[in-house]
C-alpha atoms as a PDB file:
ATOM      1  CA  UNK A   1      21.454-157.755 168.001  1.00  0.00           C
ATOM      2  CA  UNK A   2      19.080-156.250 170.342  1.00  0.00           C
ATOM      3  CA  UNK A   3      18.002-157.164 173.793  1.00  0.00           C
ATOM      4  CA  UNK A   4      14.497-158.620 175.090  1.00  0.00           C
ATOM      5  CA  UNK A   5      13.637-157.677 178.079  1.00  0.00           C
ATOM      6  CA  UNK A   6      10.631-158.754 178.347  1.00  0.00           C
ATOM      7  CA  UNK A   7      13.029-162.464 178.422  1.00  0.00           C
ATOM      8  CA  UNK A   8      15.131-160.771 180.577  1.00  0.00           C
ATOM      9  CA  UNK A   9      12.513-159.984 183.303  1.00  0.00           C
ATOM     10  CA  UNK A  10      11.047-163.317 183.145  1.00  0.00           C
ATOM     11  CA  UNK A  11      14.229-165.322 183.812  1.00  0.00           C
ATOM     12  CA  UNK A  12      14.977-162.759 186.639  1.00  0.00           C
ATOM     13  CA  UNK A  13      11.161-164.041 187.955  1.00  0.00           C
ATOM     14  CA  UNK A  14      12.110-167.439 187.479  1.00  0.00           C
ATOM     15  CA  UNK A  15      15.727-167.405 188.980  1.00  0.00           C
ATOM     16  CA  UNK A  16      13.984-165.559 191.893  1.00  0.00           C
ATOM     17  CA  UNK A  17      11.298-167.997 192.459  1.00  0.00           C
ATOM     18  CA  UNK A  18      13.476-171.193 192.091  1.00  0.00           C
ATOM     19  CA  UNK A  19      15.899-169.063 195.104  1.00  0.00           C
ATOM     20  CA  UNK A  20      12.962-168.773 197.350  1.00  0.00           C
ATOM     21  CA  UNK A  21      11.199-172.300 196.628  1.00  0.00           C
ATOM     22  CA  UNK A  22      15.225-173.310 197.447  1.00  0.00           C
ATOM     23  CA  UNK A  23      16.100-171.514 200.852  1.00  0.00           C
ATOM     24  CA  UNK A  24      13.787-173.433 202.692  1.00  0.00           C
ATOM     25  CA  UNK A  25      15.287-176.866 202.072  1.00  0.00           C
ATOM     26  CA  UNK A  26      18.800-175.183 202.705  1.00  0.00           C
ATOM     27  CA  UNK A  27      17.455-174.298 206.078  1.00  0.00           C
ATOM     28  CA  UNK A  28      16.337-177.009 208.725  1.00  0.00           C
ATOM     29  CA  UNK A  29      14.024-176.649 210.922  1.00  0.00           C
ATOM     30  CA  UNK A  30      14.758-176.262 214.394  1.00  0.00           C
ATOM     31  CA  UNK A  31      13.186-179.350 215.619  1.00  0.00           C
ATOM     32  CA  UNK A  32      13.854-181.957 213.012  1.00  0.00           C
ATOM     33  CA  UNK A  33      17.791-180.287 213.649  1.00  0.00           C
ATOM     34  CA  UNK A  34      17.821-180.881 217.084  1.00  0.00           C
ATOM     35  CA  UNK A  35      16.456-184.421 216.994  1.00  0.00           C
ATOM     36  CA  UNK A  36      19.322-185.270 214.224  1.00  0.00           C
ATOM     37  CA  UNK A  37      21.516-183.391 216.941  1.00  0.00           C
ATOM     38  CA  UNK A  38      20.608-186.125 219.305  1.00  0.00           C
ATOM     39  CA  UNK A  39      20.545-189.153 217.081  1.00  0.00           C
ATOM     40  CA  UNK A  40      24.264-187.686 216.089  1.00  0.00           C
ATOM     41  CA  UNK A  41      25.468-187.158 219.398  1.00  0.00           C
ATOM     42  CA  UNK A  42      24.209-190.789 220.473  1.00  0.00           C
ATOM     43  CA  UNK A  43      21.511-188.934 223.540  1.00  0.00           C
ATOM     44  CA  UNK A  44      18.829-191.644 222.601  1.00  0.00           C
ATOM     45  CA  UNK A  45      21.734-194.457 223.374  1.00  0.00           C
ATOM     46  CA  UNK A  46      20.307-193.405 226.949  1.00  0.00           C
ATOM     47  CA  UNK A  47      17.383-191.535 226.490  1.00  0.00           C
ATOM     48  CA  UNK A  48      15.629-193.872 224.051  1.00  0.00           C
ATOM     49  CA  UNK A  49      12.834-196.058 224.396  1.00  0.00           C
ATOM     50  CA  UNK A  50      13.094-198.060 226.081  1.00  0.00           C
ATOM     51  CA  UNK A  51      15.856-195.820 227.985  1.00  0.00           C
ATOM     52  CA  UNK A  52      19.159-196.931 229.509  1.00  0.00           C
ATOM     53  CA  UNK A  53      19.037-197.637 233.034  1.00  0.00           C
ATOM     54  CA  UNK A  54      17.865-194.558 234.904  1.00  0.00           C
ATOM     55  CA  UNK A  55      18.316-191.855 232.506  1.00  0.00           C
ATOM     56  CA  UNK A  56      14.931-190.258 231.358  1.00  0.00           C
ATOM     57  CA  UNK A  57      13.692-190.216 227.901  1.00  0.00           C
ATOM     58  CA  UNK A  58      13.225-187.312 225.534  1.00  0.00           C
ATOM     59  CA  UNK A  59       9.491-187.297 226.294  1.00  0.00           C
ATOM     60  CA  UNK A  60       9.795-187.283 230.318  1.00  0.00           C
ATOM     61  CA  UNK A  61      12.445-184.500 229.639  1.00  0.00           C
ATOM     62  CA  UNK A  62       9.724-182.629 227.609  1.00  0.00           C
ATOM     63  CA  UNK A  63       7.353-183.014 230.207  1.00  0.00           C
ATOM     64  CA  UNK A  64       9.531-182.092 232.915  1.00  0.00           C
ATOM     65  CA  UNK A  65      10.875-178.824 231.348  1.00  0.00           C
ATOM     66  CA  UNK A  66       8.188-177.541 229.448  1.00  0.00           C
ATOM     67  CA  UNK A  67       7.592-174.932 232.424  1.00  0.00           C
ATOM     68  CA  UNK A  68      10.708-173.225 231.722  1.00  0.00           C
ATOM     69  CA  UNK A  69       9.109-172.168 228.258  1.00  0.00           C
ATOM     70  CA  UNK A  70       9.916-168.418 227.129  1.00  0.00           C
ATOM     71  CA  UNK A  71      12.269-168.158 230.502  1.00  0.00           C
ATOM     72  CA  UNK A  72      15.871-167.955 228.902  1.00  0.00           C
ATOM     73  CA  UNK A  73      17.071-166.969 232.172  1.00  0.00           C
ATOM     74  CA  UNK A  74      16.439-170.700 233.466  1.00  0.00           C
ATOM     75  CA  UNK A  75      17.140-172.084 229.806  1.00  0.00           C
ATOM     76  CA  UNK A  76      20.665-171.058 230.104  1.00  0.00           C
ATOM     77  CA  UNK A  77      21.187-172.212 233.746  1.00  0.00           C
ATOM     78  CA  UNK A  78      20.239-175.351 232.373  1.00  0.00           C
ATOM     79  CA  UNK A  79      22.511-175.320 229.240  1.00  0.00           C
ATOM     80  CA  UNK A  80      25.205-174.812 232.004  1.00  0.00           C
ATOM     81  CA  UNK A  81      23.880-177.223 234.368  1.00  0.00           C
ATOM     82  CA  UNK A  82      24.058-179.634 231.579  1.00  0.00           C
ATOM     83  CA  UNK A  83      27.558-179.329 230.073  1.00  0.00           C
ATOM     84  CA  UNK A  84      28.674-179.160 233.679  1.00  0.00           C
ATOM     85  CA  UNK A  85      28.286-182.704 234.354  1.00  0.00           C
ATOM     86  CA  UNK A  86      25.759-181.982 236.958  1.00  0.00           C
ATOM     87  CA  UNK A  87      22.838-183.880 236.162  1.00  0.00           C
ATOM     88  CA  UNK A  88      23.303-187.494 237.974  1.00  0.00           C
ATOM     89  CA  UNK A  89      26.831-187.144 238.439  1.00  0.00           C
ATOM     90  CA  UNK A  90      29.304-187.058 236.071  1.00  0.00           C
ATOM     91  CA  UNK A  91      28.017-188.055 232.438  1.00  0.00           C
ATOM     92  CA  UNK A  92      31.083-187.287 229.428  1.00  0.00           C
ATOM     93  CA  UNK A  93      28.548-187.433 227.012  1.00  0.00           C
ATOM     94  CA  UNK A  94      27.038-184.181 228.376  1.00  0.00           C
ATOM     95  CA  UNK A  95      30.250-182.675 229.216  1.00  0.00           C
ATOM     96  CA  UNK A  96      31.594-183.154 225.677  1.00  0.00           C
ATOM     97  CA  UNK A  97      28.736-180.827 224.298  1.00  0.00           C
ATOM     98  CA  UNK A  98      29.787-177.596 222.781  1.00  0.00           C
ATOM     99  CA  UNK A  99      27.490-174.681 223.999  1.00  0.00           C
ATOM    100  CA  UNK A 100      25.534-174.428 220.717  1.00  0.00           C
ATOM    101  CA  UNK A 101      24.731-177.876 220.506  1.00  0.00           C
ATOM    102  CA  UNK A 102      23.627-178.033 224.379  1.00  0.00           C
ATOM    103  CA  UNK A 103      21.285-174.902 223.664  1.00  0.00           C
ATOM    104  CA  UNK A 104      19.698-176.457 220.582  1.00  0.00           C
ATOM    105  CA  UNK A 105      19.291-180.114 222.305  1.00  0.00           C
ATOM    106  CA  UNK A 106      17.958-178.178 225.683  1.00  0.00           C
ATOM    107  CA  UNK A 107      15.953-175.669 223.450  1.00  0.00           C
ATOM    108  CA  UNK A 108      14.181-178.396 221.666  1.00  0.00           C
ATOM    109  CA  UNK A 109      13.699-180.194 225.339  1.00  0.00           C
ATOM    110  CA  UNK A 110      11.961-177.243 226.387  1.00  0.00           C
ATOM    111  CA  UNK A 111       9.522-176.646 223.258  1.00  0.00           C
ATOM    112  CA  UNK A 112       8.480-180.221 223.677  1.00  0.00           C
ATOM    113  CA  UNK A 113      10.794-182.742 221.192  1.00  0.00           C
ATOM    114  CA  UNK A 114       9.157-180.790 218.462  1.00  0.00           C
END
């Protein structure tokens, strides 16, 4: 019985091309991740619209941090300041953020809830 491989070439092509039409949808984008990371960890319970008492919303946030753009110096003073508890006090839900998840949430702050 002897071998094709002319076949053999183009189901390598094929297998290849269904892999890289498939990585893609195994990896999320950063911004659609980080707003499921926020819906997840309940952030638009406060910073929704319309937003829970003082608390700002995801787009004020945007606007307010969208200076500190390509400065991870002042990106990860702010991932600290965050899971500190030190924005208005004492908040658990901020607090109970592992350090990955508070640099994607403050990451996708900073490039603008994109």
């Amino acid at each position: 019985m002897a071998f094709d491989t002319r076949l053999s070439g183009a189901l390598r092509r094929t297998g290849l091309t269904a892999l890289g039409l498939a990585v893609p949808l195994l990896l999320p984008a950063p911004a659609s991740a980080s707003s499921q990371l926020a819906l997840d960890k309940g952030c638009y319970k406060c910073h929704g619209n319309p937003p829970r008492k003082s608390a700002p919303t995801f787009a004020e946030l945007t606007s307010r941090y969208a200076r500190l753009r390509s400065n991870a110096d002042a990106e990860s003073a702010l991932v600290e300041k965050l899971r500190q508890g030190t924005f208005f006090g004492h908040i658990d839900a901020h607090e109970r953020l592992s350090q990955e998840d508070a640099q994607r949430l403050i990451r996708w702050i900073i490039e603008g809830g994109r």
